[in-house]
N, C-alpha and C. Protein backbone atom coordinates (compact mmCIF):
# COMPACT_ATOMS: atom_id res chain seq x y z
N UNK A 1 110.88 85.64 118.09
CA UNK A 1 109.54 85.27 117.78
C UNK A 1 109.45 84.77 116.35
N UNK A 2 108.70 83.96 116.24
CA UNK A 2 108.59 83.35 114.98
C UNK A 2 107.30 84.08 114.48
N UNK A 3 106.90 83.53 113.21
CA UNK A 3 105.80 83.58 112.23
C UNK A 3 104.88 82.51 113.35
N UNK A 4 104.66 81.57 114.32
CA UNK A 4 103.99 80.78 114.91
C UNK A 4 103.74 81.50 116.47
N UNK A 5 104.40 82.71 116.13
CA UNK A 5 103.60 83.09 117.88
C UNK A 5 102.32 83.61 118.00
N UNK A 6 102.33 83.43 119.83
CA UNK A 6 100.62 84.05 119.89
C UNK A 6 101.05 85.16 120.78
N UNK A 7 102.15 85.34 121.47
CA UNK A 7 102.26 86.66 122.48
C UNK A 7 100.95 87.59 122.20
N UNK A 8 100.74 87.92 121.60
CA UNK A 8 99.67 89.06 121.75
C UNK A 8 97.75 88.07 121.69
N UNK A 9 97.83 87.28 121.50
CA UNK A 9 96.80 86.63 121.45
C UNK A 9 96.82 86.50 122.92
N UNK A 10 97.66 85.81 123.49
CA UNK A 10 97.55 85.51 125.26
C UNK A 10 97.56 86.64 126.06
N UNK A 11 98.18 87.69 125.45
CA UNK A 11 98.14 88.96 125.93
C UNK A 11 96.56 89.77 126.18
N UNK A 12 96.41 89.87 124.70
CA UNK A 12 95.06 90.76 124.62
C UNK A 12 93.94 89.59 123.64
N UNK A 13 94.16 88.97 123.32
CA UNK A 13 93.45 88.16 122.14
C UNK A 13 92.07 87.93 122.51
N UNK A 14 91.51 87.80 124.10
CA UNK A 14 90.15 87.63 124.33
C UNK A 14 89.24 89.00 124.35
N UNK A 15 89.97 90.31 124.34
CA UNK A 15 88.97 91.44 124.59
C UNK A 15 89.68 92.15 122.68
N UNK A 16 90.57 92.45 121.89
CA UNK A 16 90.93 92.29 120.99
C UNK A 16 91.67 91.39 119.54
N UNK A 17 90.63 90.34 119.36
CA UNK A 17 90.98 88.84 118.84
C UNK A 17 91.85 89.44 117.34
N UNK A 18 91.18 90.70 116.57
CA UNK A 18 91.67 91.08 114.83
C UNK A 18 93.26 91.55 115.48
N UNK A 19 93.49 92.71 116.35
CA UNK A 19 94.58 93.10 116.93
C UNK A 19 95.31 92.15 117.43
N UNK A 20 94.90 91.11 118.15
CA UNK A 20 95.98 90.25 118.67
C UNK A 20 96.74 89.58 117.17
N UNK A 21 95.78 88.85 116.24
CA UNK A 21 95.69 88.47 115.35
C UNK A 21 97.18 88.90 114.65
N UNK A 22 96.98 90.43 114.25
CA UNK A 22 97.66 91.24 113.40
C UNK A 22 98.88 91.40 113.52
N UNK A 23 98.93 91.68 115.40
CA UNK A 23 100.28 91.45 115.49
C UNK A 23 101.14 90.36 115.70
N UNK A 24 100.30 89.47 116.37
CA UNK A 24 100.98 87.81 116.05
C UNK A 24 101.48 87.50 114.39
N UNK A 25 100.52 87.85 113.36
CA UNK A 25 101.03 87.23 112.05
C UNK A 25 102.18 88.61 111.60
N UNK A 26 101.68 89.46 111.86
CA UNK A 26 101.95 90.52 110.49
C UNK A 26 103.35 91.29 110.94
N UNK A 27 102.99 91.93 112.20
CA UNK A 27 104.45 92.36 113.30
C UNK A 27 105.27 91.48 113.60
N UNK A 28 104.60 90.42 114.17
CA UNK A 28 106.13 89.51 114.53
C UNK A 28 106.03 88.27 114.07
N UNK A 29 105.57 88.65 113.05
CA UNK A 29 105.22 86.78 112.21
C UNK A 29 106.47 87.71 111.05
N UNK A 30 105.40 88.53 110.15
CA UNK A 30 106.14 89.12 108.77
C UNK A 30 107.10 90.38 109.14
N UNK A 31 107.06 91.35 109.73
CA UNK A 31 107.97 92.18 109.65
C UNK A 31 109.02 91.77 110.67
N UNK A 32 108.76 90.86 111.84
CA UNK A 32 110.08 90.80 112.47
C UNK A 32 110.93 89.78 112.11
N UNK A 33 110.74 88.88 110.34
CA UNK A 33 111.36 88.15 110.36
C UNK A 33 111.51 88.50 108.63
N UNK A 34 111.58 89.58 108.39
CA UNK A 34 111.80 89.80 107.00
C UNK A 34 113.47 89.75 107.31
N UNK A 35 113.99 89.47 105.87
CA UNK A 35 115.63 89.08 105.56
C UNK A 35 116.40 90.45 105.60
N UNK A 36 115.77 91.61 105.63
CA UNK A 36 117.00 92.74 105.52
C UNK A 36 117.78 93.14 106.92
N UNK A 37 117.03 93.06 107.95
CA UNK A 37 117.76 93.51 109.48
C UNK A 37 117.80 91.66 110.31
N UNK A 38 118.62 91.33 111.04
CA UNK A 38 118.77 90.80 111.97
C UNK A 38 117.87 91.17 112.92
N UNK A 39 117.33 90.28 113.86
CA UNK A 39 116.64 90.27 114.74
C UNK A 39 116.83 91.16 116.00
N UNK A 40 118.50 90.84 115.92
CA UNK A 40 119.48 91.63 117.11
C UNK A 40 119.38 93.05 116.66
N UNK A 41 119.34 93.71 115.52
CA UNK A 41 119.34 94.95 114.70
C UNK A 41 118.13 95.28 114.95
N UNK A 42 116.63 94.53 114.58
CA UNK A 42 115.79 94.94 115.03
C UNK A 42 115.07 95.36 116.07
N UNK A 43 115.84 94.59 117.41
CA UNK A 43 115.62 95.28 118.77
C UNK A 43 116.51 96.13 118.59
N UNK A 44 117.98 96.25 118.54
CA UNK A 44 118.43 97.47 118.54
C UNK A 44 117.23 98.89 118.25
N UNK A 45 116.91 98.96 117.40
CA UNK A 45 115.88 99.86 116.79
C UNK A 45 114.78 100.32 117.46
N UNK A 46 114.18 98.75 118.00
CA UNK A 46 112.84 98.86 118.58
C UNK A 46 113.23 99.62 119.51
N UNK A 47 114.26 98.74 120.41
CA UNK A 47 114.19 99.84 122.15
C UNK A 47 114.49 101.05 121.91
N UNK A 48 115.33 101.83 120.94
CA UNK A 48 115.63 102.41 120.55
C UNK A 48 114.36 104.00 120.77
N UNK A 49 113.85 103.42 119.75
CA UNK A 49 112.30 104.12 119.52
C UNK A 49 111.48 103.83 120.31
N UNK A 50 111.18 102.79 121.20
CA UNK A 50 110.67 102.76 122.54
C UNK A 50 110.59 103.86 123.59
N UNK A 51 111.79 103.98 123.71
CA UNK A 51 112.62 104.83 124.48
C UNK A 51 112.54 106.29 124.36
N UNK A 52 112.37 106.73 123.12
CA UNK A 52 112.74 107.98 122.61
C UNK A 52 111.25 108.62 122.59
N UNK A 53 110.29 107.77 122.00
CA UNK A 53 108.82 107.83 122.02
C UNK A 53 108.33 107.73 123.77
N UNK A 54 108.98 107.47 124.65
CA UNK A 54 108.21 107.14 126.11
C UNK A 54 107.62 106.33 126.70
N UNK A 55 107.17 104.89 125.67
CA UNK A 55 106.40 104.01 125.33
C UNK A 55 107.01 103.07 126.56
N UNK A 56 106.23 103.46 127.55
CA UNK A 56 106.63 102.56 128.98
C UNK A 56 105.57 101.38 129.03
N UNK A 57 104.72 101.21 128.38
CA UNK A 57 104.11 99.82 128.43
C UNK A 57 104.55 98.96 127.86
N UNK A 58 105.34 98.84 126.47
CA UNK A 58 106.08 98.44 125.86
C UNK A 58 107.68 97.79 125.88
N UNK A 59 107.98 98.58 126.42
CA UNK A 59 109.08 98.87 127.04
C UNK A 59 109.94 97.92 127.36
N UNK A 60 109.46 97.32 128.67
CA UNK A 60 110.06 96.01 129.08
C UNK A 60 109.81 94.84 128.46
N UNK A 61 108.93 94.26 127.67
CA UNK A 61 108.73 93.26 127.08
C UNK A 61 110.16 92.98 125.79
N UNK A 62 109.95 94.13 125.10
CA UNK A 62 110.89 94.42 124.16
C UNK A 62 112.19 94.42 124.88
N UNK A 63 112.48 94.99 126.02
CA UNK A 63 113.72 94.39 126.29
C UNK A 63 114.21 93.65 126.79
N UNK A 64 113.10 92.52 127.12
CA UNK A 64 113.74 91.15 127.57
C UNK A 64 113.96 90.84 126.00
N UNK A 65 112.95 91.21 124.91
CA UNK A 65 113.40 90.00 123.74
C UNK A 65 114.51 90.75 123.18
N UNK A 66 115.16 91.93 123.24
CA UNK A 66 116.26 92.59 122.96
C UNK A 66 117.23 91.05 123.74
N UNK A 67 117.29 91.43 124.88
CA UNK A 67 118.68 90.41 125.80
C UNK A 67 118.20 88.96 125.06
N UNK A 68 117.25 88.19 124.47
CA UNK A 68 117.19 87.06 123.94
C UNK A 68 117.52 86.98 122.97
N UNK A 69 117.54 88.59 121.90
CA UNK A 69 118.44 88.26 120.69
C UNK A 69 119.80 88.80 120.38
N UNK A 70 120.17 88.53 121.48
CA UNK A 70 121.44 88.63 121.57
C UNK A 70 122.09 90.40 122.01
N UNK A 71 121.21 91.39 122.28
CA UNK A 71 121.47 92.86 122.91
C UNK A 71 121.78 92.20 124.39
N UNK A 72 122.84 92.89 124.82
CA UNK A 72 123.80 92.88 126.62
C UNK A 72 123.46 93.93 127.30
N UNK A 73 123.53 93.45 128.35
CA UNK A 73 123.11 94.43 129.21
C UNK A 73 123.78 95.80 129.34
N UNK A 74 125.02 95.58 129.00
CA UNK A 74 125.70 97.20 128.98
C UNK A 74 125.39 98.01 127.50
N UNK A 75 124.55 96.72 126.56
CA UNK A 75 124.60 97.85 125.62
C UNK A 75 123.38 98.23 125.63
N UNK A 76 122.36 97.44 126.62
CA UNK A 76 121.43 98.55 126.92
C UNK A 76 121.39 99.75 127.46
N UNK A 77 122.50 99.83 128.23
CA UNK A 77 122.70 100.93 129.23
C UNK A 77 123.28 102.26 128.58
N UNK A 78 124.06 101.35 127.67
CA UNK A 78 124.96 102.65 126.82
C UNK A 78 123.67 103.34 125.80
N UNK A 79 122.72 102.15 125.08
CA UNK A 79 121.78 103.52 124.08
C UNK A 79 121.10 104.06 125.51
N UNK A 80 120.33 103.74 126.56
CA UNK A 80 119.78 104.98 127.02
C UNK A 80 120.37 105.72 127.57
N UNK A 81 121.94 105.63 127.92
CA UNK A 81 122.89 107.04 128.05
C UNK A 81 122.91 107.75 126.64
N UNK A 82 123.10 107.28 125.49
CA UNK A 82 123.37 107.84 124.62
C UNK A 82 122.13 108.50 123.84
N UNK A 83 120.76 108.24 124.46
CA UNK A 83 119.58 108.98 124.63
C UNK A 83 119.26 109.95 125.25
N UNK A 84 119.99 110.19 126.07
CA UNK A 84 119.55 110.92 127.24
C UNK A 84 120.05 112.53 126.49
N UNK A 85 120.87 112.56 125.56
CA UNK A 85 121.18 113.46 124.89
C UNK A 85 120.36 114.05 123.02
N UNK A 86 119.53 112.66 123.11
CA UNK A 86 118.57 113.00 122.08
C UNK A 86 117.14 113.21 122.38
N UNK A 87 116.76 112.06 123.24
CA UNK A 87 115.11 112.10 123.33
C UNK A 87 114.99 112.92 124.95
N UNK A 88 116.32 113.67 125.18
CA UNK A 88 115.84 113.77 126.91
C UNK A 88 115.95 113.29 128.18
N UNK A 89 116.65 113.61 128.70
CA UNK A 89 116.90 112.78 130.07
C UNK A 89 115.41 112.10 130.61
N UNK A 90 114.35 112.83 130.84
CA UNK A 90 113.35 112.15 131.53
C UNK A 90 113.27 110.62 130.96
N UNK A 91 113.12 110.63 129.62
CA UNK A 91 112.93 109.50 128.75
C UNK A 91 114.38 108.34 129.24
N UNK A 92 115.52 108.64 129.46
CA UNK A 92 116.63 108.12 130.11
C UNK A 92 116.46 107.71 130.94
N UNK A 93 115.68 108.51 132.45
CA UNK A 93 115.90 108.14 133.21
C UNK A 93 114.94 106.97 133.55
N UNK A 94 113.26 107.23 133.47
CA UNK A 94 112.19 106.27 132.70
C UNK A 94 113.03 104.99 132.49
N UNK A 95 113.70 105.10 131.16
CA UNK A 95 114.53 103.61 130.61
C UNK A 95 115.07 103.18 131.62
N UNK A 96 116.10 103.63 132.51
CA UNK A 96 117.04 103.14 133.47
C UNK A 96 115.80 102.30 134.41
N UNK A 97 115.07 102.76 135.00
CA UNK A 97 113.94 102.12 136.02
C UNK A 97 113.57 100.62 135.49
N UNK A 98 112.79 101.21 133.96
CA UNK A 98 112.68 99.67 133.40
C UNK A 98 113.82 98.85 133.53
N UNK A 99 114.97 99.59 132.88
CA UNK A 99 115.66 98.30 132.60
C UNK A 99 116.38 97.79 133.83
N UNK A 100 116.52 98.41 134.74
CA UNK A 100 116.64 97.91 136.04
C UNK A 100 115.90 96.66 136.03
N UNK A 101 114.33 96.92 136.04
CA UNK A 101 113.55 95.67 136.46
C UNK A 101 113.65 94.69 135.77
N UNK A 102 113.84 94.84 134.70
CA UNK A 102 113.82 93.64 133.38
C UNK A 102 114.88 92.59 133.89
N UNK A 103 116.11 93.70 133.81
CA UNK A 103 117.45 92.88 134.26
C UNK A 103 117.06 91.95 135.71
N UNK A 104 116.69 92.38 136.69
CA UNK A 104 116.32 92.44 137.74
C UNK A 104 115.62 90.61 138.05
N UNK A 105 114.59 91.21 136.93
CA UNK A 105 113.66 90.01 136.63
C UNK A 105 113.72 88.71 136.47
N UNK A 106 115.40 89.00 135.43
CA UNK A 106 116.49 87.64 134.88
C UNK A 106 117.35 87.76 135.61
N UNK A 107 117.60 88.22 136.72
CA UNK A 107 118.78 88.20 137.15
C UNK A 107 120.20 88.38 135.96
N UNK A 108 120.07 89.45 135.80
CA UNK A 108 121.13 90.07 135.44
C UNK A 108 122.17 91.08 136.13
């Protein structure tokens, strides 16, 4: 995502226009394109904490743009195995469903 997206404007932008707003410029305009993490690093992270937090609405969006910046499908598989020993299996198993579908979605 660039500093020029609207994802959240097309998303929510007609019933929350300041929120769509905020996160179009500020989340994935300015913080997802600041110079210290890679993009690929920064999904690393995101799904990461996605995952660990439970955040199933979230969830799949972030991990299609995980597989677009360059995260594979086995190394999705490996952090929510390698979750399943921090945030909890339920939260593991949750992930596995999504990422089933995601993959699923792209044919992966």
């Amino acid at each position: 995502m660039s500093s020029e997206s609207n994802v959240a404007k097309k998303a929510f932008g007609d019933i929350a226009p300041a929120l769509a707003d905020y996160t179009d410029k500020v989340l994935f305009g300015d913080v997802w394109e600041r110079p210290g993490l890679s993009r690929r690093d920064r999904s690393l992270v995101t799904i990461t904490s996605l995952i660990s937090l439970y955040r199933v609405n979230e969830l799949p969006f972030h991990l299609g743009e995980a597989l677009a910046n360059g995260v594979s499908k086995e190394e999705i598989i490996e952090i929510i195995t390698h979750l399943a020993f921090y945030s909890g299996w339920p939260t593991a198993n949750t992930a596995i469903s999504i990422a089933r579908r995601v993959f699923d979605d792209k044919d992966l």
